[in-house]
PDB file of N, CA and C in Angstrom:
ATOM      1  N   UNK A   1     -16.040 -42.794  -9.089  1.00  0.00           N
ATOM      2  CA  UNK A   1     -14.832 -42.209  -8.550  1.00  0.00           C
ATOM      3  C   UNK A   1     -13.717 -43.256  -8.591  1.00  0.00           C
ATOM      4  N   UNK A   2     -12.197 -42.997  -8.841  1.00  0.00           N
ATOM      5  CA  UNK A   2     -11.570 -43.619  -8.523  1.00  0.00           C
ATOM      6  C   UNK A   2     -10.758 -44.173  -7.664  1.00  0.00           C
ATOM      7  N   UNK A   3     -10.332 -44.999  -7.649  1.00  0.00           N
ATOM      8  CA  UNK A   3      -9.773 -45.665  -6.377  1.00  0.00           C
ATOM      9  C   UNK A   3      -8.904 -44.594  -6.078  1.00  0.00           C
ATOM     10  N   UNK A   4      -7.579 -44.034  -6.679  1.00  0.00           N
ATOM     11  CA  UNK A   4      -6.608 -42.776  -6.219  1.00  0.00           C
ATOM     12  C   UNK A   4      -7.529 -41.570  -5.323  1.00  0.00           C
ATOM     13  N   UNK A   5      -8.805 -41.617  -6.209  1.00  0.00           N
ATOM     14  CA  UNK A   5      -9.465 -40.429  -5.258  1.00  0.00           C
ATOM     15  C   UNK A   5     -10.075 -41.374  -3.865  1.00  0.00           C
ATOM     16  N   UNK A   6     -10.342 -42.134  -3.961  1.00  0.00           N
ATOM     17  CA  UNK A   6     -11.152 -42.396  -2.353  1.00  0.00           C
ATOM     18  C   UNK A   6      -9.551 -42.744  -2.086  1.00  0.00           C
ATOM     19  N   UNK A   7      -8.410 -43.242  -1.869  1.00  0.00           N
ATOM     20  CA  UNK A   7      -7.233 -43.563  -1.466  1.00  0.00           C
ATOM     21  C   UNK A   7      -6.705 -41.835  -0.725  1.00  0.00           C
ATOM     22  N   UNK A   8      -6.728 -40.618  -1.535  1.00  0.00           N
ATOM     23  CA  UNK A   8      -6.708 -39.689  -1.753  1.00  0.00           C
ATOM     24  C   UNK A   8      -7.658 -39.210  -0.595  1.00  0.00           C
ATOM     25  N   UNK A   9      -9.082 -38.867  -0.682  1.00  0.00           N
ATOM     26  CA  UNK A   9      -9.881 -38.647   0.778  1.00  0.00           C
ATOM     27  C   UNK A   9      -9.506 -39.264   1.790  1.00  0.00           C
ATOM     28  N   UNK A  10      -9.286 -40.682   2.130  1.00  0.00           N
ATOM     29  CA  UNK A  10      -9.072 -41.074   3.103  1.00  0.00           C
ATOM     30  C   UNK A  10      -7.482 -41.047   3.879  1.00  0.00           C
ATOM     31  N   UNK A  11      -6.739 -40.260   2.932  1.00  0.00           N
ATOM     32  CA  UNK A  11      -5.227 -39.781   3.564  1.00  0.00           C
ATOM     33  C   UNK A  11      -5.692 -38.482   4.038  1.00  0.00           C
ATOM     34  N   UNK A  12      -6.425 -37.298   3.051  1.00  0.00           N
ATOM     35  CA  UNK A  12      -6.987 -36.527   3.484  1.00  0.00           C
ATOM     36  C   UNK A  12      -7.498 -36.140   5.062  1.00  0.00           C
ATOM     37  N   UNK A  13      -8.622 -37.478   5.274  1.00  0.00           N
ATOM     38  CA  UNK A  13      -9.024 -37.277   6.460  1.00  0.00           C
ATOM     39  C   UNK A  13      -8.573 -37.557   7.424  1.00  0.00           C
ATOM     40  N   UNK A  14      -7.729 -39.162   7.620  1.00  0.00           N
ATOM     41  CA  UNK A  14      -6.648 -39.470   8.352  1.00  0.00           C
ATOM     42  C   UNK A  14      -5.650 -38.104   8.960  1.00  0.00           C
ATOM     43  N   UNK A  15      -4.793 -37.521   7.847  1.00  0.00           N
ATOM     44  CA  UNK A  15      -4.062 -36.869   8.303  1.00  0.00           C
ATOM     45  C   UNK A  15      -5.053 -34.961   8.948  1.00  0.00           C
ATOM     46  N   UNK A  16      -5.992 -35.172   8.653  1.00  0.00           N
ATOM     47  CA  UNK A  16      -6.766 -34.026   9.145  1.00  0.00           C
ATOM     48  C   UNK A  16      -7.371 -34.125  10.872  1.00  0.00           C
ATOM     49  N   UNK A  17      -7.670 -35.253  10.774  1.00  0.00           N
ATOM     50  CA  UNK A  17      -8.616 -35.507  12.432  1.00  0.00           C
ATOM     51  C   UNK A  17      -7.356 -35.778  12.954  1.00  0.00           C
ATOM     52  N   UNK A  18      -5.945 -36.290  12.613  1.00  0.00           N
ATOM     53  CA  UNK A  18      -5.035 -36.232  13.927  1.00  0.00           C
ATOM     54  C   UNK A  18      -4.874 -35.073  14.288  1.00  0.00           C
ATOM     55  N   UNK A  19      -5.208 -33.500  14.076  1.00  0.00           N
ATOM     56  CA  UNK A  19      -4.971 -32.765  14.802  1.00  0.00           C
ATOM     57  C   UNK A  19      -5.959 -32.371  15.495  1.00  0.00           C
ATOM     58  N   UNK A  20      -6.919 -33.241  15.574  1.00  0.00           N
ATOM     59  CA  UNK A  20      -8.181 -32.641  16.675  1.00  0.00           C
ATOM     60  C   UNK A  20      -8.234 -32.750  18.050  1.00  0.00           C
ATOM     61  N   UNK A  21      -7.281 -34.145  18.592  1.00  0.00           N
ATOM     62  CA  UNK A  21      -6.918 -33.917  20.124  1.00  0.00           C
ATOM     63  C   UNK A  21      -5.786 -32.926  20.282  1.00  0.00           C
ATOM     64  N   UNK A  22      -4.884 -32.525  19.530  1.00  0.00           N
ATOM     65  CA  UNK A  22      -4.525 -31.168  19.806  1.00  0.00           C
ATOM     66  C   UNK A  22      -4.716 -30.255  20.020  1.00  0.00           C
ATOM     67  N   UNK A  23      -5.198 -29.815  19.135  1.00  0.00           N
ATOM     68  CA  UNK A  23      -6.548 -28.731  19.174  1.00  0.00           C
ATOM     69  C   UNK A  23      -7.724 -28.934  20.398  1.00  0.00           C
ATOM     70  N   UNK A  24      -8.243 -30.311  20.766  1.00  0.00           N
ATOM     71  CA  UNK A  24      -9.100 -30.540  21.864  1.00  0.00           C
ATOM     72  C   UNK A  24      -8.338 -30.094  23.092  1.00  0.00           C
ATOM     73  N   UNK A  25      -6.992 -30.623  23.417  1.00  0.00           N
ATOM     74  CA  UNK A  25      -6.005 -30.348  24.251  1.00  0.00           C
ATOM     75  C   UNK A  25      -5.721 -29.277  25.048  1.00  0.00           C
ATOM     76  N   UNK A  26      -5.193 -28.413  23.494  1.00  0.00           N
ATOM     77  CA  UNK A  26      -5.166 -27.333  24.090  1.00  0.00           C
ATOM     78  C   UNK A  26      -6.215 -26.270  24.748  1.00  0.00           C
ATOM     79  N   UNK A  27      -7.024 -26.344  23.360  1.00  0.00           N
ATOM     80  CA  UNK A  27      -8.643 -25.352  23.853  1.00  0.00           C
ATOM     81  C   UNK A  27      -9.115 -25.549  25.506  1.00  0.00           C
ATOM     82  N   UNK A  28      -8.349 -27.144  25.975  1.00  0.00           N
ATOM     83  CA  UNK A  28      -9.408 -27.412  27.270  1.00  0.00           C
ATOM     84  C   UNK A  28      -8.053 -27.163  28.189  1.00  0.00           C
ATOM     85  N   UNK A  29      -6.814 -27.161  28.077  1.00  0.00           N
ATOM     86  CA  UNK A  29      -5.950 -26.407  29.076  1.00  0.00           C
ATOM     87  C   UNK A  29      -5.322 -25.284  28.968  1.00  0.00           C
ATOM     88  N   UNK A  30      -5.651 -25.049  28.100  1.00  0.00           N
ATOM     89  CA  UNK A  30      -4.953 -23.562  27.862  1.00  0.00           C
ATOM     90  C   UNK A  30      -3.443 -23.407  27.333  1.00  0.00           C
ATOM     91  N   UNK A  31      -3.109 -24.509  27.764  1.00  0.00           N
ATOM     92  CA  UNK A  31      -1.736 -25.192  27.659  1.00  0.00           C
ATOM     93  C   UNK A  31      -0.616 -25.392  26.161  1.00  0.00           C
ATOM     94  N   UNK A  32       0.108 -24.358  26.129  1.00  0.00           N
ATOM     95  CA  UNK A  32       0.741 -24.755  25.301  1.00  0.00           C
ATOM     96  C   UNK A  32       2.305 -24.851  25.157  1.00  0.00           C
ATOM     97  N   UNK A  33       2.995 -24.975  26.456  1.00  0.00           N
ATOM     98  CA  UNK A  33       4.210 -25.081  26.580  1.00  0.00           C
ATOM     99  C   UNK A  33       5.139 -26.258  26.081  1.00  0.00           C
ATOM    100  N   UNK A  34       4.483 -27.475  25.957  1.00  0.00           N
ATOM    101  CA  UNK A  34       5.191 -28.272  24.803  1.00  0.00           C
ATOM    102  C   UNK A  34       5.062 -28.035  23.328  1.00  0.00           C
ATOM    103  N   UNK A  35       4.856 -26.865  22.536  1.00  0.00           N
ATOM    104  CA  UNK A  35       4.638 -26.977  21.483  1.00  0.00           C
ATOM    105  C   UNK A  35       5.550 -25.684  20.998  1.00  0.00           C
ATOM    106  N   UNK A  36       5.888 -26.211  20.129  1.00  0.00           N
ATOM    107  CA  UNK A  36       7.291 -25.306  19.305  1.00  0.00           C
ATOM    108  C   UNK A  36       6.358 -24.102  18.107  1.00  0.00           C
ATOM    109  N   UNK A  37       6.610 -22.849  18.681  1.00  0.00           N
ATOM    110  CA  UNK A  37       5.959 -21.670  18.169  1.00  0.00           C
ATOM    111  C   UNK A  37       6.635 -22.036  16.516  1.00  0.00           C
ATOM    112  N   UNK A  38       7.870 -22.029  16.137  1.00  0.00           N
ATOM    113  CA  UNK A  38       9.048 -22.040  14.866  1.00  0.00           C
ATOM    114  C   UNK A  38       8.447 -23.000  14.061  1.00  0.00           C
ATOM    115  N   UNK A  39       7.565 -24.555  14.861  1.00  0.00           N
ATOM    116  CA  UNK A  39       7.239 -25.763  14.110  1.00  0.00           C
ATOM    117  C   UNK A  39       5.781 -25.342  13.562  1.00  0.00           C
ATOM    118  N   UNK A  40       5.621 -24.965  14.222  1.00  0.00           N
ATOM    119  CA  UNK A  40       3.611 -24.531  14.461  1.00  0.00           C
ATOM    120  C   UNK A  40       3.394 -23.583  13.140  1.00  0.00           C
ATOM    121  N   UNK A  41       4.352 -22.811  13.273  1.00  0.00           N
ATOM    122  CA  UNK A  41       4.236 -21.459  12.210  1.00  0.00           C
ATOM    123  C   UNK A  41       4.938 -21.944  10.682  1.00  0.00           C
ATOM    124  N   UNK A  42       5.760 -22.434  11.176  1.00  0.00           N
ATOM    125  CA  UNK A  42       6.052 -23.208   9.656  1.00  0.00           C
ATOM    126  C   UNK A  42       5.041 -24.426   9.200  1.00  0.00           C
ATOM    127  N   UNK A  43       4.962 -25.027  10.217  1.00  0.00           N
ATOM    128  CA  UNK A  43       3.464 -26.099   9.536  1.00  0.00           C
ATOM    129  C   UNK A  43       2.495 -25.317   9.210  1.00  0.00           C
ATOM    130  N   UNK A  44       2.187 -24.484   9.582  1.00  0.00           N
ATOM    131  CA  UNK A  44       0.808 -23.474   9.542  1.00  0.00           C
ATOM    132  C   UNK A  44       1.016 -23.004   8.061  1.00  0.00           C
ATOM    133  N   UNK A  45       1.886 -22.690   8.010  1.00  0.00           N
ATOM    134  CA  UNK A  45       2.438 -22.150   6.161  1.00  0.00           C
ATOM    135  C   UNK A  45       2.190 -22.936   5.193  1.00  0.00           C
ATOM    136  N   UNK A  46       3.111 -24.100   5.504  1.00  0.00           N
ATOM    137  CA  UNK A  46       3.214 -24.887   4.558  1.00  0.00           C
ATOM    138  C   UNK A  46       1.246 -25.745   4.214  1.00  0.00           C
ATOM    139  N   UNK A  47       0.946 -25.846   5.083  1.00  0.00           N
ATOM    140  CA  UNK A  47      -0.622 -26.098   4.715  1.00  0.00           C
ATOM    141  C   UNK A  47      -1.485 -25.334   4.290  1.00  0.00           C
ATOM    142  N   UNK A  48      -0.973 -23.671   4.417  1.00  0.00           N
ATOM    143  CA  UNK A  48      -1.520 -22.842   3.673  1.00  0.00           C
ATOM    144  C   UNK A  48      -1.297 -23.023   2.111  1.00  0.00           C
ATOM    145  N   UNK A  49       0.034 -23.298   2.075  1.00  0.00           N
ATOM    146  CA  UNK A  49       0.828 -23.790   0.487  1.00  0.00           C
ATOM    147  C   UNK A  49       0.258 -24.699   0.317  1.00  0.00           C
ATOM    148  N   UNK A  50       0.209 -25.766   0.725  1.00  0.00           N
ATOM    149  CA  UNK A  50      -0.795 -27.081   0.163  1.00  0.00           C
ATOM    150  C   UNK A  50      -2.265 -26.449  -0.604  1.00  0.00           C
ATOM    151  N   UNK A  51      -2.859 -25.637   0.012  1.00  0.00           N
ATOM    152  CA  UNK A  51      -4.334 -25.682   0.229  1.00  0.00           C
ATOM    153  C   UNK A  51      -4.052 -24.701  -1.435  1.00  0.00           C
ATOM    154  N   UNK A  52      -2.945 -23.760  -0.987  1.00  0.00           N
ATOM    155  CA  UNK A  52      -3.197 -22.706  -2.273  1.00  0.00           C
ATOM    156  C   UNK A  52      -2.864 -23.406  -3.463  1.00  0.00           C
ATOM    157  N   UNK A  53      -2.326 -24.685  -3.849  1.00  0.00           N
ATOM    158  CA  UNK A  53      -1.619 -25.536  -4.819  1.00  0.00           C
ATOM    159  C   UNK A  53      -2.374 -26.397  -4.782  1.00  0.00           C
ATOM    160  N   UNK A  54      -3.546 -27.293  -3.916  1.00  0.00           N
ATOM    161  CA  UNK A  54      -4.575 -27.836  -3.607  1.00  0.00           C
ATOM    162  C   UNK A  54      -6.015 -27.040  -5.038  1.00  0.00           C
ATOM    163  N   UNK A  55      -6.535 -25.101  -4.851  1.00  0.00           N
ATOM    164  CA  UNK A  55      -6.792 -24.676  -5.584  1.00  0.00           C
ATOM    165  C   UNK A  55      -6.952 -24.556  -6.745  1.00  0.00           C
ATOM    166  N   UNK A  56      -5.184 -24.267  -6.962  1.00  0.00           N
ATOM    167  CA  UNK A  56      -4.859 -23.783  -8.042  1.00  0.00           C
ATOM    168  C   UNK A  56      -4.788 -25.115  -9.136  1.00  0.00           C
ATOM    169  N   UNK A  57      -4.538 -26.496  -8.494  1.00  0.00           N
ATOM    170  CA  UNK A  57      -4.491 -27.624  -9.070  1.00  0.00           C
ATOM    171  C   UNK A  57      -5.420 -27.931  -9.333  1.00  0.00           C
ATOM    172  N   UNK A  58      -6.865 -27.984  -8.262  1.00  0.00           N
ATOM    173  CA  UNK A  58      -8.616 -28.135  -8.640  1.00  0.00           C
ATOM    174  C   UNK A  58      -8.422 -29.392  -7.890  1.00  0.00           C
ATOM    175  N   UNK A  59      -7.300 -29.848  -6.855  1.00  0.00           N
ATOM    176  CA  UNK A  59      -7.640 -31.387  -6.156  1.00  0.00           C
ATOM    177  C   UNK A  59      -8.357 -30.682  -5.016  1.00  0.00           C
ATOM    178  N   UNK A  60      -9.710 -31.848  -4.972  1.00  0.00           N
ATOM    179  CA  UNK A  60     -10.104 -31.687  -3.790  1.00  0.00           C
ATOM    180  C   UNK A  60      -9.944 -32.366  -2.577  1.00  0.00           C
ATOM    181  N   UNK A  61      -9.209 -33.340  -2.778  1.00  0.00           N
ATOM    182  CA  UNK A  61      -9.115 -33.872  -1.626  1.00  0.00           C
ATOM    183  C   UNK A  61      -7.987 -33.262  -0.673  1.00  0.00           C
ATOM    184  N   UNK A  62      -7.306 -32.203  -1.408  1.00  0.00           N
ATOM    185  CA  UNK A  62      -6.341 -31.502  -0.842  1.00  0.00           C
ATOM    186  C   UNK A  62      -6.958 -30.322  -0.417  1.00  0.00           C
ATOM    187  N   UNK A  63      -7.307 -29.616  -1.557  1.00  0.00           N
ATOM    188  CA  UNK A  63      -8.160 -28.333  -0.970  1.00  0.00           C
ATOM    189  C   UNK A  63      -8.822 -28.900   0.452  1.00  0.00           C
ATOM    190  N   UNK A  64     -10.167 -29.825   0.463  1.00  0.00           N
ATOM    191  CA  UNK A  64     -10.777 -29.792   1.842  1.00  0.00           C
ATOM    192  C   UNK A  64     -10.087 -30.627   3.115  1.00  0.00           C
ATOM    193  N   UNK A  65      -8.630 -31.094   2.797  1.00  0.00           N
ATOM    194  CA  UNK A  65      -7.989 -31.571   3.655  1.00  0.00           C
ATOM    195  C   UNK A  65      -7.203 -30.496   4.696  1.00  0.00           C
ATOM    196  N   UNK A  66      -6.538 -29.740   3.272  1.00  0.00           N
ATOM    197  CA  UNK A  66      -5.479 -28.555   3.976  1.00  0.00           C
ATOM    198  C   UNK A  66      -6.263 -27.272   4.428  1.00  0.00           C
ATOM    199  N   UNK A  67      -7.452 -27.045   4.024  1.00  0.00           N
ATOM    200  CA  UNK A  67      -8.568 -26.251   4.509  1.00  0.00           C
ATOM    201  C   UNK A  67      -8.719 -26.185   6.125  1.00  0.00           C
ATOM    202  N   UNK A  68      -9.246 -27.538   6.222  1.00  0.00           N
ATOM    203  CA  UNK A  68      -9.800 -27.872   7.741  1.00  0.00           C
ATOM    204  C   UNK A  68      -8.546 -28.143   9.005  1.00  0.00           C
ATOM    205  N   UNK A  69      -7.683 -28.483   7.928  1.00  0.00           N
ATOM    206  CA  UNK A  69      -6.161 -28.950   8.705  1.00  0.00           C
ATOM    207  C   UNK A  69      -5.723 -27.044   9.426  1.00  0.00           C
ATOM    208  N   UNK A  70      -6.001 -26.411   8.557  1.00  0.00           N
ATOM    209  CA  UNK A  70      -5.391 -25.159   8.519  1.00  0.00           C
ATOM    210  C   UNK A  70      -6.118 -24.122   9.433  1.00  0.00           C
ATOM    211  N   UNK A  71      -7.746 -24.172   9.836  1.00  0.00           N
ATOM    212  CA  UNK A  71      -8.207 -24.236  10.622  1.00  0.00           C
ATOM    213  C   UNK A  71      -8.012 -24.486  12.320  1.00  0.00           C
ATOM    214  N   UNK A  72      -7.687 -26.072  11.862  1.00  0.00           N
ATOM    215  CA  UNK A  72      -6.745 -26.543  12.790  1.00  0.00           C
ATOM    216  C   UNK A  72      -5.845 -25.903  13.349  1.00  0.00           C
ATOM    217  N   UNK A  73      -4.756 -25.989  12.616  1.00  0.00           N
ATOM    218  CA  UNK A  73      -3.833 -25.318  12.914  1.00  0.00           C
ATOM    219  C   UNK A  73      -3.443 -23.822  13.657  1.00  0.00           C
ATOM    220  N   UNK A  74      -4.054 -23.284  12.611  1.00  0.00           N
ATOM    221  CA  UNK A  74      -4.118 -21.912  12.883  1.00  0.00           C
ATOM    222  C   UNK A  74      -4.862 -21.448  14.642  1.00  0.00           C
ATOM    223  N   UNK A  75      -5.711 -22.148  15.381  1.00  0.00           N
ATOM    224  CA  UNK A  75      -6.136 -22.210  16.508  1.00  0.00           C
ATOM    225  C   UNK A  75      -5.197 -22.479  17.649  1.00  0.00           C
ATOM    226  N   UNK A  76      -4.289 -23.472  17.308  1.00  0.00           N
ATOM    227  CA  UNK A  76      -3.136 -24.019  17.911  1.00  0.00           C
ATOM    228  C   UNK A  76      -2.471 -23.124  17.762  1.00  0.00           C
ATOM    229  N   UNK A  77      -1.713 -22.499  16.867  1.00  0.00           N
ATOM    230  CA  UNK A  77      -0.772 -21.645  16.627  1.00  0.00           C
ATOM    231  C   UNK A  77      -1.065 -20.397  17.196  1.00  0.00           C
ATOM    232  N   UNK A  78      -2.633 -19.925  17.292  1.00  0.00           N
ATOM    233  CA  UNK A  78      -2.959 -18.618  17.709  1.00  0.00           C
ATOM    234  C   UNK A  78      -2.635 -18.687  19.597  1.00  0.00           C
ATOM    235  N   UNK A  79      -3.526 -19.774  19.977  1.00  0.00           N
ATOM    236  CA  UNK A  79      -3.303 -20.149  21.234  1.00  0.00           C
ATOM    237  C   UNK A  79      -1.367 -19.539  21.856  1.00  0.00           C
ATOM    238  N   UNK A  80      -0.179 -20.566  21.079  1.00  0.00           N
ATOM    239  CA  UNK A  80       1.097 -20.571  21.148  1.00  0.00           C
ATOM    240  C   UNK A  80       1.656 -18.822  21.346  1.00  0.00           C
ATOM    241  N   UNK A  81       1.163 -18.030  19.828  1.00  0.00           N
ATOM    242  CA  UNK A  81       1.566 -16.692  20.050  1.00  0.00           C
ATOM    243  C   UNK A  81       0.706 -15.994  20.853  1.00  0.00           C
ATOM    244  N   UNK A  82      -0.401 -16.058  21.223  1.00  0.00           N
ATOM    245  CA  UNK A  82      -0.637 -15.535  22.548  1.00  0.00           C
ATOM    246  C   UNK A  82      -0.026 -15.749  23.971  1.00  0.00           C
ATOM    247  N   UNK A  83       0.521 -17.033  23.909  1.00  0.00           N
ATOM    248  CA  UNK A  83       1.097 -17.462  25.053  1.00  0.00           C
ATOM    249  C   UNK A  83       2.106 -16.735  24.821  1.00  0.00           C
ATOM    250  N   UNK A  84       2.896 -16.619  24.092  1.00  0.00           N
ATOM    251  CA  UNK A  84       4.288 -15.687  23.793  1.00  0.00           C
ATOM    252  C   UNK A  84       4.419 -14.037  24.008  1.00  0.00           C
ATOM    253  N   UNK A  85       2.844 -13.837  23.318  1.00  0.00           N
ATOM    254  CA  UNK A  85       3.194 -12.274  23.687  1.00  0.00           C
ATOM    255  C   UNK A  85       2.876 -11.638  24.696  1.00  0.00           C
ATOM    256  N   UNK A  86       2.179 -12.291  25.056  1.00  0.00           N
ATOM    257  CA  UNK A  86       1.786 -11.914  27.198  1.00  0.00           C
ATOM    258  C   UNK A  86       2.792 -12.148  28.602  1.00  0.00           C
ATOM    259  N   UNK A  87       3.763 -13.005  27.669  1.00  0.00           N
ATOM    260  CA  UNK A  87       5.109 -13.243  28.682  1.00  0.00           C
ATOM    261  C   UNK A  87       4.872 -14.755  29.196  1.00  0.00           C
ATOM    262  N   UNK A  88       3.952 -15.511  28.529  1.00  0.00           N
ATOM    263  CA  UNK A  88       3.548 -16.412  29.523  1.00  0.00           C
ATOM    264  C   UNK A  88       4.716 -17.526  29.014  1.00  0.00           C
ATOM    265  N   UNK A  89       5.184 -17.257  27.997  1.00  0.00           N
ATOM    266  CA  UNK A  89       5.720 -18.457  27.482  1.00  0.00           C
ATOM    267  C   UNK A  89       6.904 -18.105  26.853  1.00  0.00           C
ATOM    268  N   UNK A  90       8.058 -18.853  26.133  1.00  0.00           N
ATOM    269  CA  UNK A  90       9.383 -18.315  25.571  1.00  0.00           C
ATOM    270  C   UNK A  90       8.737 -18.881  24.038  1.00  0.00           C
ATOM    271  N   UNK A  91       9.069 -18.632  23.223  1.00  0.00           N
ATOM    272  CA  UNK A  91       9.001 -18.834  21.987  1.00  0.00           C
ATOM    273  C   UNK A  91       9.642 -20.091  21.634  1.00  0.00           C
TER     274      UNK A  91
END
């Protein structure tokens, strides 16, 4: 393998596990009033775009980065619009 690819996984994973105390965060308070529904949903996209250009390119260190990131994400984000549509929260 080459160095770009392990350089490549390890940005991968770096930027993937920082969203796991978020995600830990929230899951354990329920809590999501510091977090911007507009930022959440547009990050949530755009890592969907990564992952689908990740695919369509055949990189994997993107595919299983923006995969798990998106995962991520998407939990956080679900959490946010639930908080929104129950009244609990402003958008």
């Amino acid at each position: 393998m080459q160095l770009m690819s392990y350089v490549g996984f390890l940005a991968a994973f770096l930027t993937t596990v920082s969203f796991v105390p978020q995600v830990w965060k929230t899951l354990k308070t329920r809590d999501t009033s510091s977090i911007s529904l507009l930022m959440y949903t547009l990050f949530t996209l755009g890592v969907a775009s990564w992952l689908a250009w990740g695919l369509w390119a055949g990189q994997w260190p993107v595919i299983i980065a923006n995969a798990l990131t998106l995962v991520l994400a998407s939990i956080v984000l679900a959490f946010k619009i639930w908080d929104v549509a129950i009244g609990k929260e402003k958008p």
